[in-house]
Protein backbone atom coordinates (compact mmCIF):
# COMPACT_ATOMS: atom_id res chain seq x y z
CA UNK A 1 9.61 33.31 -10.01
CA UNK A 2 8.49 30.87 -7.09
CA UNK A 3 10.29 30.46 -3.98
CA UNK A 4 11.38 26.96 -5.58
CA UNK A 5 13.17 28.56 -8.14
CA UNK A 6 14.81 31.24 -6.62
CA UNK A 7 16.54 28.68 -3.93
CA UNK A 8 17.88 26.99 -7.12
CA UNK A 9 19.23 29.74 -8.58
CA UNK A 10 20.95 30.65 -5.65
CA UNK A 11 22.53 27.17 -5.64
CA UNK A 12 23.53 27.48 -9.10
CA UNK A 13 25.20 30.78 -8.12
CA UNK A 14 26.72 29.26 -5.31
CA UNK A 15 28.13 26.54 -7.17
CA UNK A 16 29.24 27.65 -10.46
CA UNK A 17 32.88 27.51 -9.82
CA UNK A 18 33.12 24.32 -8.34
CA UNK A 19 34.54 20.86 -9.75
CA UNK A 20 32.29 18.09 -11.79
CA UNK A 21 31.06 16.20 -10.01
CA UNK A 22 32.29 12.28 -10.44
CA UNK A 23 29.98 9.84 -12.10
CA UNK A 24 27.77 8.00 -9.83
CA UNK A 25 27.62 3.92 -10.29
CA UNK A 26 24.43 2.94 -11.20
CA UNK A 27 25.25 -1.23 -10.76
CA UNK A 28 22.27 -1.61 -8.25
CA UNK A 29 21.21 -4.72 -6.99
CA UNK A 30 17.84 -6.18 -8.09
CA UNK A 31 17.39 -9.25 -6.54
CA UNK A 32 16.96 -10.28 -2.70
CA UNK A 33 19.13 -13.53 -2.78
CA UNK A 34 20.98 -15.62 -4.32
CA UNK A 35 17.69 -17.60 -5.72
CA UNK A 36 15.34 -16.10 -7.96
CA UNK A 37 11.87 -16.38 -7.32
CA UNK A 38 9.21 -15.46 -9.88
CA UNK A 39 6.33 -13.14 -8.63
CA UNK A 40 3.69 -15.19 -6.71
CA UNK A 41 5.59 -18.37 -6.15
CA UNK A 42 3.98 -20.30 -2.56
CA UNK A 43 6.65 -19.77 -0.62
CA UNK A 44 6.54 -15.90 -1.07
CA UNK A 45 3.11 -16.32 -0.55
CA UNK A 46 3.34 -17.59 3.01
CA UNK A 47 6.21 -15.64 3.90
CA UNK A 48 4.20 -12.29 3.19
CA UNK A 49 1.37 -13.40 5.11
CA UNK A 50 3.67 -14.37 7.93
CA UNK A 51 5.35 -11.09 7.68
CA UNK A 52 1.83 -9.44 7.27
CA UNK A 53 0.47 -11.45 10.87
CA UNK A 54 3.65 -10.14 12.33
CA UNK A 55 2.50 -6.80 12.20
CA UNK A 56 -0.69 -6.93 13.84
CA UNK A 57 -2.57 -6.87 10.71
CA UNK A 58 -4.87 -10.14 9.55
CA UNK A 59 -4.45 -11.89 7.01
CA UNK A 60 -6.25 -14.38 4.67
CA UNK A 61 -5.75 -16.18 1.45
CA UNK A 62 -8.62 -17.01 -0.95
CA UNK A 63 -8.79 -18.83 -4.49
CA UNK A 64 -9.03 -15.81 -7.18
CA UNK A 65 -12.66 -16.88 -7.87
CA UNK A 66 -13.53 -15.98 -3.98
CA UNK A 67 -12.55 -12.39 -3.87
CA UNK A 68 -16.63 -11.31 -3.41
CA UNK A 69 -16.73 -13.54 -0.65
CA UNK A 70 -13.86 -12.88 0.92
CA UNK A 71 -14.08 -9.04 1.44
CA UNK A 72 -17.80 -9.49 2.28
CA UNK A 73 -16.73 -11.41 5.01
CA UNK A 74 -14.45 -8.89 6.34
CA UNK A 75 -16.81 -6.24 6.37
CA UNK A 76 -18.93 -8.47 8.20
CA UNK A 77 -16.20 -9.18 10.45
CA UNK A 78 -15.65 -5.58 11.27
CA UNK A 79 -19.09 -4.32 11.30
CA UNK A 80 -19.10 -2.07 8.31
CA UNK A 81 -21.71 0.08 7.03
CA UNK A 82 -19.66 2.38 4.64
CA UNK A 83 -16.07 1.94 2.57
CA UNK A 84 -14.48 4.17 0.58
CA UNK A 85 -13.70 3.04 -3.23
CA UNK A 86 -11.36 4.25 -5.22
CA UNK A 87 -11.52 4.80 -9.06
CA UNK A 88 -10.60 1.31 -11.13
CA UNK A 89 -11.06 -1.09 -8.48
CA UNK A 90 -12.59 -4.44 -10.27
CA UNK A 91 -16.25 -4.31 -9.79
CA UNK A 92 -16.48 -8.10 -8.80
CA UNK A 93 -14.21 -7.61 -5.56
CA UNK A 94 -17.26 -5.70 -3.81
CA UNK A 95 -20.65 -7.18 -5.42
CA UNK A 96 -20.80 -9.22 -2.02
CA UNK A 97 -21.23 -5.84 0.31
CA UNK A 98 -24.57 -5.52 -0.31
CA UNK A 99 -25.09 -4.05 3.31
CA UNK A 100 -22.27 -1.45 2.74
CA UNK A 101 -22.86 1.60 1.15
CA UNK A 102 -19.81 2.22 -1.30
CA UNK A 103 -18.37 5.90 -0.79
CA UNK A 104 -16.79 6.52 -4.51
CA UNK A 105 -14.14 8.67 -4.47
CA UNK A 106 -15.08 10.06 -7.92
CA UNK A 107 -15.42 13.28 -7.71
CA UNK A 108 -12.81 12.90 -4.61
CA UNK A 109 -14.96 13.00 -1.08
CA UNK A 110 -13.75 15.83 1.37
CA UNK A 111 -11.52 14.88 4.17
CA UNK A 112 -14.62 14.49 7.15
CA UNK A 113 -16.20 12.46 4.33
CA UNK A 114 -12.94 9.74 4.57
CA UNK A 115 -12.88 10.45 7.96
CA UNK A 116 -16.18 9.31 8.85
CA UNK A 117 -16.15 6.19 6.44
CA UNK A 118 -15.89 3.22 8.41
CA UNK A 119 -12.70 1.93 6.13
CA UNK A 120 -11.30 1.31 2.48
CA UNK A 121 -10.84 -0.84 0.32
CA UNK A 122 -7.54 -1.03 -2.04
CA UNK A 123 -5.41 -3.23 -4.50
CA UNK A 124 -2.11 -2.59 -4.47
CA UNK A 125 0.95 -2.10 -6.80
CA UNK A 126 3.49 -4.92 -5.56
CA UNK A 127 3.30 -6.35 -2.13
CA UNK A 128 6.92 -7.27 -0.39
CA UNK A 129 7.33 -10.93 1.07
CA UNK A 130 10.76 -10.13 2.97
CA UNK A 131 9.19 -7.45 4.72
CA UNK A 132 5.26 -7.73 4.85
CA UNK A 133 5.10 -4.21 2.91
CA UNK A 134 2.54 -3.64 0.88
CA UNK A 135 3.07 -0.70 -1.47
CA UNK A 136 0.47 1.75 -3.20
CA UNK A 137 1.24 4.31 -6.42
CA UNK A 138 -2.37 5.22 -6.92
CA UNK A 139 -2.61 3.25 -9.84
CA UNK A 140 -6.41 2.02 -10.92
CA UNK A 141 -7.90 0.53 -7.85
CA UNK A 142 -5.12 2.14 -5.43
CA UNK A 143 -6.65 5.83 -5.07
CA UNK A 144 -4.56 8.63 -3.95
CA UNK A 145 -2.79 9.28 -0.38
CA UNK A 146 -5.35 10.54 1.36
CA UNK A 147 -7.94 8.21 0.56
CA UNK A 148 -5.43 5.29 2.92
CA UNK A 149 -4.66 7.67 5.19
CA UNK A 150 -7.61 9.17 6.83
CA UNK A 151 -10.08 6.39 7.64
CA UNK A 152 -9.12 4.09 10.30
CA UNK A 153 -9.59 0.80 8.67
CA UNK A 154 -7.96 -0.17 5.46
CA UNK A 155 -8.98 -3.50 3.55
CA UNK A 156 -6.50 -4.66 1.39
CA UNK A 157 -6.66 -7.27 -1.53
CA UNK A 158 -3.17 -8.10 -2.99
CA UNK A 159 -3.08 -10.57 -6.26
CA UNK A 160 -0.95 -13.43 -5.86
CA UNK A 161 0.38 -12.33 -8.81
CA UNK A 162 2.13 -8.71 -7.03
CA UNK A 163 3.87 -10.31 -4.30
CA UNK A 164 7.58 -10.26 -5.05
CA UNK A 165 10.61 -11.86 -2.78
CA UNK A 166 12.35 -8.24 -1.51
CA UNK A 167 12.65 -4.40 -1.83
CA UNK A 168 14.77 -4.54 -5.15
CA UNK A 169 12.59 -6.11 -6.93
CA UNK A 170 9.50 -4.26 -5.87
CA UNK A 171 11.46 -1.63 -6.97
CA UNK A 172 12.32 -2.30 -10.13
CA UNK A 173 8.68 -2.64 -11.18
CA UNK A 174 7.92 0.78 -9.45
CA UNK A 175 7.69 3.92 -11.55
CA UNK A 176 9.70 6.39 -9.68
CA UNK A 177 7.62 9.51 -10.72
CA UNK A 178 4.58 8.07 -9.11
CA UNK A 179 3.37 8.79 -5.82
CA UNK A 180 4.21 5.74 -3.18
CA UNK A 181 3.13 4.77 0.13
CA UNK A 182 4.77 1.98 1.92
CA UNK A 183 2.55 -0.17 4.58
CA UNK A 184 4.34 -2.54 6.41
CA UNK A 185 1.25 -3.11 9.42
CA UNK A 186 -1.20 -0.78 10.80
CA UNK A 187 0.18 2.80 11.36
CA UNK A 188 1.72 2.65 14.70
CA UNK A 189 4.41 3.87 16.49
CA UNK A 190 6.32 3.27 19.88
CA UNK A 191 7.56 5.71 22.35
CA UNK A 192 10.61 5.23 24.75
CA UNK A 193 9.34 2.78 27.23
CA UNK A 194 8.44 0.85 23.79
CA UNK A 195 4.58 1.33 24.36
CA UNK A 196 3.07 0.59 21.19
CA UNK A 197 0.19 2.90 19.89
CA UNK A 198 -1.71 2.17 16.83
CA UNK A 199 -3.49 4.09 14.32
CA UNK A 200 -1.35 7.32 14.67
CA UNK A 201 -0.80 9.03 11.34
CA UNK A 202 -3.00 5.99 9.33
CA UNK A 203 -5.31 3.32 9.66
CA UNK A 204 -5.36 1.58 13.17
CA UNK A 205 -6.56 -1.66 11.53
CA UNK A 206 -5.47 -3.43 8.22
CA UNK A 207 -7.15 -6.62 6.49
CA UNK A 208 -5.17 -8.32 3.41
CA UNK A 209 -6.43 -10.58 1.37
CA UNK A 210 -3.97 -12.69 -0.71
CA UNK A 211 -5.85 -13.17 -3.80
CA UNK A 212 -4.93 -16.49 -5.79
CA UNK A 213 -2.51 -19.39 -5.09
């Protein structure tokens, strides 16, 4: 018996004498206003990448055709000689970095591996136009945790296709039993006199690409 279990048997112990619980309602809401808005519509387009350029993070959108073009120019941009890949990322989004060197993470690198990678590159699940989040299950093309946490620049492409108006319906096309990290900006955080630090437990730099539309 693990530590785990032996907590919950204690609860269970605890507990045995006491009432039913009541039902919980499960009537939650799974739209973000009053108007429904299909997944990629333009105006959800432009308010994620206004959200997105809120946050300190850049932010560019490219025909679907341009994706090669697009990322290469980012690298560019940011000087890169290595980026991390995860598993199931389309091939076509990084045949334009042919002065990278691609770091797959299949077998996974170690952690000084990530950390010394000059970024990653990611899809994403379902980006959030309300909010500018962008949100990661390690589904093909996503990778797992570490792989966005450790190196300090994370290139993002998000499909046209993924961006949805608010949380509830990101949520409702989320599986709950998958792992999720939420981006909303470059990791940052502020302390009392409201200084603003970047790049404190994640990447200190994020480039999306809005892919489509």
């Amino acid at each position: 018996m693990n530590a785990r279990d032996t907590i919950l048997r204690r609860i269970r112990a605890a507990t045995a004498d006491a009432p039913p619980a009541e039902a919980v309602s499960r009537g939650y809401r799974t739209a973000g206003g009053a108007v429904r808005h299909e997944p990629g519509e333009d105006d959800l387009i432009a308010l994620f990448a206004h959200r997105v350029d809120d946050y300190h993070a850049s932010v560019r959108r490219v025909p679907a055709g341009e994706a090669a073009q697009a990322v290469g120019a980012a690298a560019r941009e940011r000087g890169l000689t290595t980026l991390a890949v995860p598993p199931g990322l389309p091939e076509e989004w990084t045949s334009g970095l042919t002065a990278v060197r691609l770091l797959r993470d299949d077998p996974p690198l170690a952690p000084g591996e990530l950390d010394r990678a000059g970024g990653v590159i990611t899809g994403c699940a379902v980006a959030i136009a309300e909010t500018g989040t962008i949100v990661l299950d390690a589904g093909p093309g996503q990778g797992r945790r570490a792989l966005t946490l450790l190196p300090d620049y994370h290139l993002c492409v998000v499909p046209a296709d993924r961006v949805v108006r608010g949380v509830p319906e990101a949520v409702a096309l989320l599986d709950p039993r998958r792992p999720q990290t939420w981006i909303s900006g470059p990791s940052a955080t502020s302390d009392i006199e409201l200084d603003r630090v970047e790049g404190v437990h994640g990447p200190r730099v994020l480039d999306v690409i809005i892919l489509g539309n």
